[in-house]
N, C-alpha and C. Protein backbone atom coordinates (compact mmCIF):
# COMPACT_ATOMS: atom_id res chain seq x y z
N UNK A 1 -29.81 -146.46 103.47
CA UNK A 1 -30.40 -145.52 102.53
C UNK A 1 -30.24 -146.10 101.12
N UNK A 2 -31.44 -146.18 100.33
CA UNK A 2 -31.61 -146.65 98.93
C UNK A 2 -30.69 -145.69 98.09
N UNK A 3 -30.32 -146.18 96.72
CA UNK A 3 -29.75 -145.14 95.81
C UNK A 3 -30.61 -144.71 94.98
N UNK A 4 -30.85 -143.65 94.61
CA UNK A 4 -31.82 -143.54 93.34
C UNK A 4 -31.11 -144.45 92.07
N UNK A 5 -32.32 -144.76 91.26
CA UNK A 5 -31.90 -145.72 90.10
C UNK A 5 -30.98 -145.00 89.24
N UNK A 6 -30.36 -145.35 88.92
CA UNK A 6 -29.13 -145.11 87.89
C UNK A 6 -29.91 -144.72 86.18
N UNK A 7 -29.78 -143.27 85.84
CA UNK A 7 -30.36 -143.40 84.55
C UNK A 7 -29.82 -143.56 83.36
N UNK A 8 -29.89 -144.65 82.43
CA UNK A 8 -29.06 -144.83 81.39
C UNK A 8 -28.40 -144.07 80.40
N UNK A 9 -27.23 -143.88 80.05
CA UNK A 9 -26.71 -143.12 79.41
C UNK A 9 -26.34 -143.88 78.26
N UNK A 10 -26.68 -143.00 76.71
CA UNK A 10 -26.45 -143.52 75.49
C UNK A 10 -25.24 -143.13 75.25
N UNK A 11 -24.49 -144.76 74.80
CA UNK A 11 -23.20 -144.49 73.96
C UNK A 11 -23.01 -144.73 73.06
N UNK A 12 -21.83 -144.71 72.03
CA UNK A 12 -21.83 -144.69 70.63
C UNK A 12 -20.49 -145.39 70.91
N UNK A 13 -20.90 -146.44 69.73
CA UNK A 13 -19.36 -147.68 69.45
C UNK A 13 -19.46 -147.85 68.02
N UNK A 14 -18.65 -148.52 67.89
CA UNK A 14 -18.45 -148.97 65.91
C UNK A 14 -19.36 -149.88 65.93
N UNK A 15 -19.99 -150.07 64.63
CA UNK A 15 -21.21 -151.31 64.56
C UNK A 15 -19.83 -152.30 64.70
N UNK A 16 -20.88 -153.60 64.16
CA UNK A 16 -20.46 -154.83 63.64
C UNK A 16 -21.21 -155.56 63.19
N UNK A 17 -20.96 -156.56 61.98
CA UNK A 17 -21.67 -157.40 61.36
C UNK A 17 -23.14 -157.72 62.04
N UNK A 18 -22.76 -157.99 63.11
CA UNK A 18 -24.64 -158.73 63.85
C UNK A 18 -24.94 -157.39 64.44
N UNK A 19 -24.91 -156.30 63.98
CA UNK A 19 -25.99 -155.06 63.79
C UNK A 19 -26.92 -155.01 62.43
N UNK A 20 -26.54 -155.88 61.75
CA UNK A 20 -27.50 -155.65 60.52
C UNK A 20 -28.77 -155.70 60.39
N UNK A 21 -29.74 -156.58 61.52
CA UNK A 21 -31.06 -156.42 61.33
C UNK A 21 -31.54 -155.32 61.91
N UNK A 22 -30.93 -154.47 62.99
CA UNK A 22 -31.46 -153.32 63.61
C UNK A 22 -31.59 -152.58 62.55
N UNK A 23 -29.71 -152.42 61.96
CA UNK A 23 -29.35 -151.20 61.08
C UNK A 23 -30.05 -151.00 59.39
N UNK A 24 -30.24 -152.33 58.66
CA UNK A 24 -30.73 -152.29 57.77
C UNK A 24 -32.36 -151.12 57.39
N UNK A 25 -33.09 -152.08 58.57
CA UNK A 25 -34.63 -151.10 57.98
C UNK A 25 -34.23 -149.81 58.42
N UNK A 26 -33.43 -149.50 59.24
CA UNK A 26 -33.91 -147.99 59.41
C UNK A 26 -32.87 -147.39 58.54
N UNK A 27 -31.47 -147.97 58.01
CA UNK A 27 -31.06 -147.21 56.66
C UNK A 27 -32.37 -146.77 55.76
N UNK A 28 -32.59 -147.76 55.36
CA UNK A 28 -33.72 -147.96 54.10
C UNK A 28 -34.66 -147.06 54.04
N UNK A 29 -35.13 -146.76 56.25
CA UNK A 29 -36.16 -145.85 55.99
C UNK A 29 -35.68 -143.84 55.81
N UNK A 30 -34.38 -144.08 56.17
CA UNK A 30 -34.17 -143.07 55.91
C UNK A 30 -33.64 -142.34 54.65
N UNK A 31 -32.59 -143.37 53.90
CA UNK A 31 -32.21 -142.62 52.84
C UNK A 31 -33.42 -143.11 51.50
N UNK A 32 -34.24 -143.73 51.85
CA UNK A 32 -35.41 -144.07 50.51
C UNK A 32 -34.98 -144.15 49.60
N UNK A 33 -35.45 -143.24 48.24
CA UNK A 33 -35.38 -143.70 47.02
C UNK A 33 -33.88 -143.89 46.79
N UNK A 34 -32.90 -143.41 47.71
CA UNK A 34 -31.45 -144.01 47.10
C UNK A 34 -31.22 -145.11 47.39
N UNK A 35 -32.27 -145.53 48.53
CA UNK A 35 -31.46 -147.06 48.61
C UNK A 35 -32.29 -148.03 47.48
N UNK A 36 -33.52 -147.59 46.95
CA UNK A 36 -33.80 -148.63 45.65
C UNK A 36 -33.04 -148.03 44.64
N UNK A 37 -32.30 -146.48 44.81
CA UNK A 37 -31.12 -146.90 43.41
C UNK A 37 -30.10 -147.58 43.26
N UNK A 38 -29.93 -147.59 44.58
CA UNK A 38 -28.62 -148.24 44.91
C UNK A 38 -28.97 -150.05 44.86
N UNK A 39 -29.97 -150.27 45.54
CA UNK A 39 -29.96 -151.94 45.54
C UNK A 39 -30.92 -152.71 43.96
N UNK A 40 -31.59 -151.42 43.23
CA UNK A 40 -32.06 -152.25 42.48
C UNK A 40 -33.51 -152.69 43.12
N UNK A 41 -34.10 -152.13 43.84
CA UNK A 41 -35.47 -152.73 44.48
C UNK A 41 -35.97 -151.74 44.41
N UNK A 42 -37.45 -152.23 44.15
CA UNK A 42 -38.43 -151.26 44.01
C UNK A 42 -39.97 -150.67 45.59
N UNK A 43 -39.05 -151.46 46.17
CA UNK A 43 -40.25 -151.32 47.66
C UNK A 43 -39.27 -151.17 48.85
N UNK A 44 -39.24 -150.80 49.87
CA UNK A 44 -38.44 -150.61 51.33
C UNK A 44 -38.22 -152.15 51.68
N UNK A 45 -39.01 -152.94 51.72
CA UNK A 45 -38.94 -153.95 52.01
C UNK A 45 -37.79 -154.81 51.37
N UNK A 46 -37.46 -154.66 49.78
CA UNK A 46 -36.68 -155.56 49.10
C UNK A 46 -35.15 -154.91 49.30
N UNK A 47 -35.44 -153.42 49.23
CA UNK A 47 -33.86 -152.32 49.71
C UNK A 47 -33.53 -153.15 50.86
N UNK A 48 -34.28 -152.92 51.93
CA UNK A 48 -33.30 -153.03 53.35
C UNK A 48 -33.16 -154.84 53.46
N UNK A 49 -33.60 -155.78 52.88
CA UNK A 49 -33.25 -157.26 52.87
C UNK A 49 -31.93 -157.51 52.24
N UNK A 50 -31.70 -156.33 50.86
CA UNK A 50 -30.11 -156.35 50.01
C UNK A 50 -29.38 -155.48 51.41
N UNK A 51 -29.84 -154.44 51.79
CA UNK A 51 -28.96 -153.75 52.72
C UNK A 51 -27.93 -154.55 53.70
N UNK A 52 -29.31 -154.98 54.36
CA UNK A 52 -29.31 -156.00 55.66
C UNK A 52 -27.89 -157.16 55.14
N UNK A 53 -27.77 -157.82 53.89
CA UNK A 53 -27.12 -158.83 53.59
C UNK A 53 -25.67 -157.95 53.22
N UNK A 54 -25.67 -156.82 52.74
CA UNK A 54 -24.63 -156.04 52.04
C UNK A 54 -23.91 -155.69 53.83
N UNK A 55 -24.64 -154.95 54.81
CA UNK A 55 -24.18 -154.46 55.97
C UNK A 55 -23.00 -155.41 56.36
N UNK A 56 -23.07 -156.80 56.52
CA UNK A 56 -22.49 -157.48 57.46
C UNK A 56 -20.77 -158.07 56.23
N UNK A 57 -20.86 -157.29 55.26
CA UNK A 57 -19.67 -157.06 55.05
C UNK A 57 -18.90 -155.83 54.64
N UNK A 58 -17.38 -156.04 54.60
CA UNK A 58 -16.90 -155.08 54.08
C UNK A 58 -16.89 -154.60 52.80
N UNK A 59 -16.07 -152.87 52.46
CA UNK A 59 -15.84 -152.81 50.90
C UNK A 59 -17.21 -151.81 50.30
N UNK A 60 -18.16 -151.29 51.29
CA UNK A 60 -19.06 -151.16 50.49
C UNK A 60 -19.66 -149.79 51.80
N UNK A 61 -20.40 -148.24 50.82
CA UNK A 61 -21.10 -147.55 51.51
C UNK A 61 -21.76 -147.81 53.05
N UNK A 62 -22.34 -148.73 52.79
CA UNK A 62 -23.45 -149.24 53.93
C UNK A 62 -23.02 -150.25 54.86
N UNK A 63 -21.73 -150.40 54.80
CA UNK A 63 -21.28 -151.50 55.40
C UNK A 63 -21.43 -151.22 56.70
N UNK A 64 -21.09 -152.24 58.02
CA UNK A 64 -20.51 -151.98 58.88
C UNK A 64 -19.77 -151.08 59.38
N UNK A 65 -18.58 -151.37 58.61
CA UNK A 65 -17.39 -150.61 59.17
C UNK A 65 -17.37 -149.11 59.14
N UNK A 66 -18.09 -148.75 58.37
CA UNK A 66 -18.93 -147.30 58.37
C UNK A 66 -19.67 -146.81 59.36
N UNK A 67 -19.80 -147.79 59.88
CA UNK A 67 -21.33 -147.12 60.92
C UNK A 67 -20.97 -147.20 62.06
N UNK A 68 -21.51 -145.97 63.49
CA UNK A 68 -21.62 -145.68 64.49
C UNK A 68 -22.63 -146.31 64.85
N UNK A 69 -22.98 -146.65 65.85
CA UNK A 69 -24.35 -147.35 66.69
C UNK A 69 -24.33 -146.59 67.73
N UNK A 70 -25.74 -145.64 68.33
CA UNK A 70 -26.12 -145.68 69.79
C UNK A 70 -26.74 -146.20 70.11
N UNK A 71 -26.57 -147.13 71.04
CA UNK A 71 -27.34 -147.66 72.42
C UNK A 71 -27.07 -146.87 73.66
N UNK A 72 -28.00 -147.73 74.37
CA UNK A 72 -28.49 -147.41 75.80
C UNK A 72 -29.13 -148.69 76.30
N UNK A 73 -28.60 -149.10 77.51
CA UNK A 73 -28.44 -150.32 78.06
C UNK A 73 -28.23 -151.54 76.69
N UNK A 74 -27.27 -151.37 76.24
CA UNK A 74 -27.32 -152.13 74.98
C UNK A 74 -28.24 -152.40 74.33
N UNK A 75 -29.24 -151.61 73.96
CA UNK A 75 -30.20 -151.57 73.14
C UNK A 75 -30.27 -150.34 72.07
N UNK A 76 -29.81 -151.07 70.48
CA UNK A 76 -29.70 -150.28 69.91
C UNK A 76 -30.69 -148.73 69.28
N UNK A 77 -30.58 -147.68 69.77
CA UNK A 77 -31.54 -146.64 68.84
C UNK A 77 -31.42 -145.65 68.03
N UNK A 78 -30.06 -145.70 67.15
CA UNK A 78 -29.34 -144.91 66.56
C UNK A 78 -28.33 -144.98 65.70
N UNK A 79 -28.11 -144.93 64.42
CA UNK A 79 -26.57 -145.11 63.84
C UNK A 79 -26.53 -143.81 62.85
N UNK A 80 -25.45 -143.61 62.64
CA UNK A 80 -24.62 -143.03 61.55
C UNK A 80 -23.97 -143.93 60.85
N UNK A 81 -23.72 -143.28 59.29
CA UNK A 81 -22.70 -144.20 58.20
C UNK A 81 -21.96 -142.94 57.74
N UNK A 82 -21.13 -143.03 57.69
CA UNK A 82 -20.02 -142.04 57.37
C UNK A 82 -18.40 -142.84 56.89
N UNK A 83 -18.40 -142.35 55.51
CA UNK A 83 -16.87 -142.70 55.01
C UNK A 83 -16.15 -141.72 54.28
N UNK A 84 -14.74 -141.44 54.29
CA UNK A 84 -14.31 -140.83 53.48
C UNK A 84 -14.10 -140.61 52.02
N UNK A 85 -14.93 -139.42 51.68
CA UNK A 85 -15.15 -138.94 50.20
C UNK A 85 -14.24 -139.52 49.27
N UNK A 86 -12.18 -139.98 49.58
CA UNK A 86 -11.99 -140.26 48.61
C UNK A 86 -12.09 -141.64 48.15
N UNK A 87 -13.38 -142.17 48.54
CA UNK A 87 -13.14 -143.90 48.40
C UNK A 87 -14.98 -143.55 47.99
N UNK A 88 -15.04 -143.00 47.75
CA UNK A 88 -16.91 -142.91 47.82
C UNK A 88 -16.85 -143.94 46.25
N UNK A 89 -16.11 -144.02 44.88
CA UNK A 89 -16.10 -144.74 43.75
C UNK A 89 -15.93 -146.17 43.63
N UNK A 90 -14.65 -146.51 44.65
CA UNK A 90 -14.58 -147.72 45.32
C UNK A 90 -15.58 -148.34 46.02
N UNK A 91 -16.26 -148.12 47.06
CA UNK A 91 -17.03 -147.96 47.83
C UNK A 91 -18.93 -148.19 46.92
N UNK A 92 -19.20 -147.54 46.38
CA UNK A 92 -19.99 -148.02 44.82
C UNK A 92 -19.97 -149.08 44.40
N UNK A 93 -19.21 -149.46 43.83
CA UNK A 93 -18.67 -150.67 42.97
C UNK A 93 -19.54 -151.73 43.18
N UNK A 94 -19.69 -152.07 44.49
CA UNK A 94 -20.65 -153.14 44.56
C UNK A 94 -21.97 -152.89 44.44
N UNK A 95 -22.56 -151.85 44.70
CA UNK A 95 -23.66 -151.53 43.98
C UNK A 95 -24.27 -151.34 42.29
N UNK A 96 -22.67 -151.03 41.73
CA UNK A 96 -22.73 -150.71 40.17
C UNK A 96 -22.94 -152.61 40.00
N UNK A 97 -22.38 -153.36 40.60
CA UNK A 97 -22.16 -154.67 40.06
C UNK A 97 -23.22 -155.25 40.07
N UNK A 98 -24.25 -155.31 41.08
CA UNK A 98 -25.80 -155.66 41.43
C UNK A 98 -26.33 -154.74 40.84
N UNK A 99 -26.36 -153.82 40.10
CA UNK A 99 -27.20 -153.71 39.37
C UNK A 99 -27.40 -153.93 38.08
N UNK A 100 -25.77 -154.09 37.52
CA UNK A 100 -25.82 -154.56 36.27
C UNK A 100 -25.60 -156.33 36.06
N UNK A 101 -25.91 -156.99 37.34
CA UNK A 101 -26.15 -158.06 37.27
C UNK A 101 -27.39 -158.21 37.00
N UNK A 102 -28.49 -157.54 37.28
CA UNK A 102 -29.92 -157.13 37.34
C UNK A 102 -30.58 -156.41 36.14
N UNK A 103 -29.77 -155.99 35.39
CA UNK A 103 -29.63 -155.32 33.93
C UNK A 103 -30.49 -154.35 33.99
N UNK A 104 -30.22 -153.68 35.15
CA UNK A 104 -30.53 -152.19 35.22
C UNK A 104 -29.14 -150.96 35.09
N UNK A 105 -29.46 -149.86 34.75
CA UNK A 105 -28.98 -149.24 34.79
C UNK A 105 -28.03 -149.09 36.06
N UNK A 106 -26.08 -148.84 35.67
CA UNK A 106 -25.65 -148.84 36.93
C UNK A 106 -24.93 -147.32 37.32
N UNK A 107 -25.95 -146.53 36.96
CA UNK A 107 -25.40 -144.71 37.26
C UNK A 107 -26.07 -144.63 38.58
N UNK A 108 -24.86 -144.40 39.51
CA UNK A 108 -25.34 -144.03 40.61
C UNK A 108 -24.79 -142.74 41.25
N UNK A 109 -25.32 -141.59 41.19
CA UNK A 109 -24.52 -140.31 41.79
C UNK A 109 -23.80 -140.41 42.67
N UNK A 110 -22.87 -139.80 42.18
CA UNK A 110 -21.56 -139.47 43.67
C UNK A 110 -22.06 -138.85 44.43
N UNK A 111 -22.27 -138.92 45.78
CA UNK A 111 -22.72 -138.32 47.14
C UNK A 111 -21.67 -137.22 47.89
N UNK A 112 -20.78 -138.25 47.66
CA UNK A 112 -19.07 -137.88 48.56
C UNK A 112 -18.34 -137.48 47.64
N UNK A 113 -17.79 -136.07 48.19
CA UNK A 113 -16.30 -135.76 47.71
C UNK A 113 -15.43 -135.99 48.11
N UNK A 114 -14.22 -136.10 47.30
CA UNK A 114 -12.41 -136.15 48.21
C UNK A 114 -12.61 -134.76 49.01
N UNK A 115 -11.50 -135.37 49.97
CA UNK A 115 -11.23 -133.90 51.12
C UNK A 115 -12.24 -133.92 52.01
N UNK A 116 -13.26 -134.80 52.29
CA UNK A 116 -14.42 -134.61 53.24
C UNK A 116 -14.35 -136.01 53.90
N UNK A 117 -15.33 -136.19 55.13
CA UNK A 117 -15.98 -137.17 55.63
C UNK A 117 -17.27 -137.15 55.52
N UNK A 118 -17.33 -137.70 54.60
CA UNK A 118 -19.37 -138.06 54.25
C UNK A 118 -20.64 -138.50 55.03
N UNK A 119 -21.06 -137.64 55.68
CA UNK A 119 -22.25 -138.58 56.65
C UNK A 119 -23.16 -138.81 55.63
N UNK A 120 -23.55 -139.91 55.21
CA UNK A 120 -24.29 -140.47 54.39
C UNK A 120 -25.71 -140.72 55.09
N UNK A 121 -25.52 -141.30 56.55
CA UNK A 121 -27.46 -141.69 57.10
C UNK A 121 -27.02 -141.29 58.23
N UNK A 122 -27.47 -140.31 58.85
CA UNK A 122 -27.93 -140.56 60.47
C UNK A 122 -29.41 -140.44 60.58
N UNK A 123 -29.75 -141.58 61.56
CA UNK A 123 -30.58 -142.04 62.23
C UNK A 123 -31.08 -142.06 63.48
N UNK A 124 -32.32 -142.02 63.73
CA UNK A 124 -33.11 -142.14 65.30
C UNK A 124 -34.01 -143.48 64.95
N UNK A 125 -34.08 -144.45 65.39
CA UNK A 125 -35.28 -145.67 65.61
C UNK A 125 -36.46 -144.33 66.35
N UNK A 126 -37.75 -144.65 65.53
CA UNK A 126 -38.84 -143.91 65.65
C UNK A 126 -39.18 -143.79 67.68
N UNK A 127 -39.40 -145.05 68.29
CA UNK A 127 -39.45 -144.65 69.72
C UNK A 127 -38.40 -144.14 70.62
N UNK A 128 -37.45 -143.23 69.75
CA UNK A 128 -36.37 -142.83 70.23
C UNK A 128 -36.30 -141.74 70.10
N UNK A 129 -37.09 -141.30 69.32
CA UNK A 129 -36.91 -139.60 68.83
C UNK A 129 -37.30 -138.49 69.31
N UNK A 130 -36.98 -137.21 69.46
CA UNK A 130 -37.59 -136.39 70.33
C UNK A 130 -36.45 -136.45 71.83
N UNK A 131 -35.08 -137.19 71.61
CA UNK A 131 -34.62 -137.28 73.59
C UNK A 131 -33.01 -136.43 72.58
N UNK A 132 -32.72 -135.86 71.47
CA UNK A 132 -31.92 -135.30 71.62
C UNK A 132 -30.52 -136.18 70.77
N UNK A 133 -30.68 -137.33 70.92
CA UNK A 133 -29.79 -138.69 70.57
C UNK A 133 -29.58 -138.34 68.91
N UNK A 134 -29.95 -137.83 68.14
CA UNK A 134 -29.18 -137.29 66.39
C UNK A 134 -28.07 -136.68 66.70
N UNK A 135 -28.65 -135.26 68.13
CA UNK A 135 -26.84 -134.21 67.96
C UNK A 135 -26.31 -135.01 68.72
N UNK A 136 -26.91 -136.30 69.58
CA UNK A 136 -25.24 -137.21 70.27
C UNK A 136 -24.51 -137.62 68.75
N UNK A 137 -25.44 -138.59 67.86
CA UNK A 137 -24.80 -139.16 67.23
C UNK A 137 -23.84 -137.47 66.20
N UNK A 138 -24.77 -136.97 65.80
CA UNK A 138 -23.74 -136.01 64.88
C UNK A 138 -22.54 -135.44 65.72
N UNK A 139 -22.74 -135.48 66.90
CA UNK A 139 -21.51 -134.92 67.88
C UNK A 139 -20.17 -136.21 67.38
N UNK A 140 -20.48 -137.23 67.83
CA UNK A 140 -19.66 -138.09 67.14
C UNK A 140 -18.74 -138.17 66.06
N UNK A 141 -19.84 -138.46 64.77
CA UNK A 141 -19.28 -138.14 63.37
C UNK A 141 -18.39 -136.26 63.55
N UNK A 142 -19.16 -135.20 63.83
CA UNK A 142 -18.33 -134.48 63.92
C UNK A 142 -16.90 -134.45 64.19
N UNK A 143 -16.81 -135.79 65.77
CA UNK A 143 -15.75 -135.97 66.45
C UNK A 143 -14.87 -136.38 65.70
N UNK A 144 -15.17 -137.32 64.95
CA UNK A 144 -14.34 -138.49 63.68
C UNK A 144 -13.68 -137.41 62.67
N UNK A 145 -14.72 -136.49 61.92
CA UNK A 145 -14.09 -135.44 61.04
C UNK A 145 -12.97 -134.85 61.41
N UNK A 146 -13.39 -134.57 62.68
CA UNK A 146 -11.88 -133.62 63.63
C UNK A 146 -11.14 -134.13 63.51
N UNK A 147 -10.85 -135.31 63.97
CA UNK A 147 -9.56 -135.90 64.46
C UNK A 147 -9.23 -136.47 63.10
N UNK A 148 -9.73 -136.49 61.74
CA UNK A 148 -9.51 -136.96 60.60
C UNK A 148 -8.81 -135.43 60.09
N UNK A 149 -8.63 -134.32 60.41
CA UNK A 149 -8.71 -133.19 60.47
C UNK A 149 -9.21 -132.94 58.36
N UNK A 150 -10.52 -133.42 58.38
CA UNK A 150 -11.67 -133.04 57.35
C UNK A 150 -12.74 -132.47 57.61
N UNK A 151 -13.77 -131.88 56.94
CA UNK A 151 -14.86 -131.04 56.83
C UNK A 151 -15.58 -132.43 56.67
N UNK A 152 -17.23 -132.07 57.72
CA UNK A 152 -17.67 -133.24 57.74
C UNK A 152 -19.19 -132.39 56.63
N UNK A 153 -19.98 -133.45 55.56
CA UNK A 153 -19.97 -133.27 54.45
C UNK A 153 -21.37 -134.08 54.91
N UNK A 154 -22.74 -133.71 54.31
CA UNK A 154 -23.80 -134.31 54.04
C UNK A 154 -25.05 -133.13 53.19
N UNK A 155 -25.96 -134.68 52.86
CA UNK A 155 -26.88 -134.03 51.78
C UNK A 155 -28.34 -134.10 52.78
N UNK A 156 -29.17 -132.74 52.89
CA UNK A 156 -30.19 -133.11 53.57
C UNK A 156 -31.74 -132.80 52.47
N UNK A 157 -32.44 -133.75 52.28
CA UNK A 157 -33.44 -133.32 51.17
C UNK A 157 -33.79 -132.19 51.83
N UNK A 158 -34.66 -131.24 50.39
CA UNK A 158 -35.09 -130.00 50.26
C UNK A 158 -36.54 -130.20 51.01
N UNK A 159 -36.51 -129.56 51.94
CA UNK A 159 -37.84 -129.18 52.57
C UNK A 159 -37.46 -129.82 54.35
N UNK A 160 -36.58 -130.58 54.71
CA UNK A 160 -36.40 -131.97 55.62
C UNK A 160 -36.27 -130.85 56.77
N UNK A 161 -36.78 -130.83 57.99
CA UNK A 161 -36.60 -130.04 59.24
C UNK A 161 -35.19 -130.11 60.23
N UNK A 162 -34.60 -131.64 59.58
CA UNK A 162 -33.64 -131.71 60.23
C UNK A 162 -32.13 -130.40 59.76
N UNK A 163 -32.57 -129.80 58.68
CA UNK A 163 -31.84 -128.96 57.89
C UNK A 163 -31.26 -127.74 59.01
N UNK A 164 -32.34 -127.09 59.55
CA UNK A 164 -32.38 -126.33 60.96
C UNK A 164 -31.29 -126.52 61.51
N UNK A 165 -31.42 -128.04 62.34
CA UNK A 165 -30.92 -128.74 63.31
C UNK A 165 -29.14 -128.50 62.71
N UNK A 166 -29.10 -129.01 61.39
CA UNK A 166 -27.66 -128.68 60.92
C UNK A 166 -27.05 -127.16 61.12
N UNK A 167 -27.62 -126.64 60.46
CA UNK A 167 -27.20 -125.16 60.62
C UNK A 167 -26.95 -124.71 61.79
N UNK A 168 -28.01 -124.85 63.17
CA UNK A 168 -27.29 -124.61 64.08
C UNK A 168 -26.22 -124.76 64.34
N UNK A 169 -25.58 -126.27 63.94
CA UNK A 169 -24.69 -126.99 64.58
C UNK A 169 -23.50 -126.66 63.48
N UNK A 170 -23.50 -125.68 62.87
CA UNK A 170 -22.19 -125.08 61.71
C UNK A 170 -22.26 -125.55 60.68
N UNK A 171 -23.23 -126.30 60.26
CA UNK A 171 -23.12 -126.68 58.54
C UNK A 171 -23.55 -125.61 57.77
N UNK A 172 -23.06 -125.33 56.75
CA UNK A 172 -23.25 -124.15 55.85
C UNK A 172 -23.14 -124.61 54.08
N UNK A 173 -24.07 -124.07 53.55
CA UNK A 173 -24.12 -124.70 52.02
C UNK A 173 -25.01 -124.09 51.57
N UNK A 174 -25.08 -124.23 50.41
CA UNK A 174 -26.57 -123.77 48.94
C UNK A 174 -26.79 -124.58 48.35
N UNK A 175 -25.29 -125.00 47.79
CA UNK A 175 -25.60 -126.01 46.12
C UNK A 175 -26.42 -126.73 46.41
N UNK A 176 -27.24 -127.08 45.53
CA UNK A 176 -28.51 -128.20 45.51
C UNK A 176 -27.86 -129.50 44.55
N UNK A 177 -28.28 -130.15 45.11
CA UNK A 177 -27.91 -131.73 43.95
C UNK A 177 -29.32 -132.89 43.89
N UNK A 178 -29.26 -133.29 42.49
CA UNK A 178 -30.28 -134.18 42.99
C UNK A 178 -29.76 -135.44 42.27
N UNK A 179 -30.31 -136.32 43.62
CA UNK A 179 -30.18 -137.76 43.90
C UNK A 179 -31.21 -138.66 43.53
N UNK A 180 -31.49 -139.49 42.79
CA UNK A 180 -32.91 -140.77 42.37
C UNK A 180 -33.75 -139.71 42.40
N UNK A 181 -33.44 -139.15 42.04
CA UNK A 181 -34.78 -138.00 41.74
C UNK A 181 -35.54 -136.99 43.00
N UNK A 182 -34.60 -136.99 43.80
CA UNK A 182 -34.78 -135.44 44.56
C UNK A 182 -33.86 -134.76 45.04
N UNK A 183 -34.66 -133.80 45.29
CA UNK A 183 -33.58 -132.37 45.46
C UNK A 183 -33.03 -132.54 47.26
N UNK A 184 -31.76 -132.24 47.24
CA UNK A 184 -30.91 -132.01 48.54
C UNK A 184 -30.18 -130.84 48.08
N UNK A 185 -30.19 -130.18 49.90
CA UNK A 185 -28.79 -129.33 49.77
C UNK A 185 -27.80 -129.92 50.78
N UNK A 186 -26.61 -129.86 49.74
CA UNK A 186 -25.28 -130.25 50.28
C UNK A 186 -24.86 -129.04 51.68
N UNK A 187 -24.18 -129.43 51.98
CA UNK A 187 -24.06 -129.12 53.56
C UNK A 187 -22.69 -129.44 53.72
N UNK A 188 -22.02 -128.39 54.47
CA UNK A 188 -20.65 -128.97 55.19
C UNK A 188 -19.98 -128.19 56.75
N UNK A 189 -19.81 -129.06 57.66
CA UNK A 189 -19.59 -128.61 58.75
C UNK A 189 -17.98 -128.19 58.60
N UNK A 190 -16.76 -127.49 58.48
CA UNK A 190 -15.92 -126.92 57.99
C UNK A 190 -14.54 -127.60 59.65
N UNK A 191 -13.70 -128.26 58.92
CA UNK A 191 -12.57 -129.05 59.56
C UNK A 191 -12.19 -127.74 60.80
N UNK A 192 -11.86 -128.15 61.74
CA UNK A 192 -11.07 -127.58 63.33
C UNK A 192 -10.07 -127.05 62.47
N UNK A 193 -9.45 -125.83 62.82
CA UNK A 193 -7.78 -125.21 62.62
C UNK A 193 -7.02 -126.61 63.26
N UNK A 194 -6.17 -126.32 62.68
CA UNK A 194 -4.88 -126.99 63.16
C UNK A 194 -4.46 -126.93 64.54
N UNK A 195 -4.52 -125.53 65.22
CA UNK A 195 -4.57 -125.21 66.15
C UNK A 195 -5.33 -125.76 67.56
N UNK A 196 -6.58 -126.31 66.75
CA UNK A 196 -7.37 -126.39 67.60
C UNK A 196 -7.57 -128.08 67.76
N UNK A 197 -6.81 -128.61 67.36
CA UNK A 197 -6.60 -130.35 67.09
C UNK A 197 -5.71 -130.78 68.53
């Protein structure tokens, strides 16, 4: 008797450096105009090439060591970047430095607060979307907040559908902030009791 085929199940691991060409464009395509504030580029194309080169080290927002990856059969279709709020200034720095190497302006809004874990990008690769794989990955980052025992902390632009999707899942917020020039509301999924750790 045959087995039925085995259907792949997506998991989530820490990136690493040789994730950067997956992870780069689809940062870029998701957080947009912050990533040309942040890199100093004026097209998606020139953001996610600084991204792509910035990813595969440490010390920095977008790095690696920040990021979750899902795959499925080792094929990547998913990441999160998430770091803790009190390093979000540190963490900058190399962006303030490229840009005032570039003799642009190097004001870049604080995203992250102390006392939180910052999801900065989660992501779906476009032929991936629609199977459910965002609340794996936010299940994750959630997971990380917990056991960090912090409130997990993100900005979703004003109008974005994925906003819904948060709220279900316990994020609660108003304040509005705006970033390279649009409006988000801040959002925070609120740390486990002690109890419940």
């Amino acid at each position: 008797m045959s087995r039925p085929p085995q259907v792949p199940v997506p998991q989530v691991r820490s990136a690493v450096p040789g994730d950067a060409a997956f992870a780069a464009p689809l940062i870029q395509e998701t957080i947009g105009a912050i990533g040309h504030a942040l890199t100093g580029e004026v097209d998606d194309a020139g953001a996610a090439r600084v991204i792509k080169e910035a990813f595969a080290r440490p010390g920095h927002r977008l790095s690696f060591e920040f990021t979750l990856l899902l795959e499925e059969d080792g094929v990547p279709l998913g990441l999160a970047v998430l770091y803790p709020g009190e390093r979000a200034e540190l963490l900058d720095r190399p962006f303030h430095d490229r840009l005032r190497a570039l003799g642009r302006p190097d004001h870049i809004v604080a995203e992250a607060r102390p006392g939180e874990l910052y999801l900065d990008t989660l992501a779906v690769a476009g032929a991936a979307r629609g199977r459910g794989l965002g609340a794996t990955l936010l299940a994750a980052c959630a997971a990380r907040a917990q056991a960090a025992g912090l409130p997990l902390a993100l900005l979703v632009e004003d109008g974005n559908p994925a906003g819904r999707l948060y709220r279900r899942l316990g994020f609660a917020g108003e304040e509005e902030v705006t970033v390279a020039g649009h409006r988000y509301l801040r959002l925070a999924q609120a740390a486990a009791p002690a109890a419940d750790r």
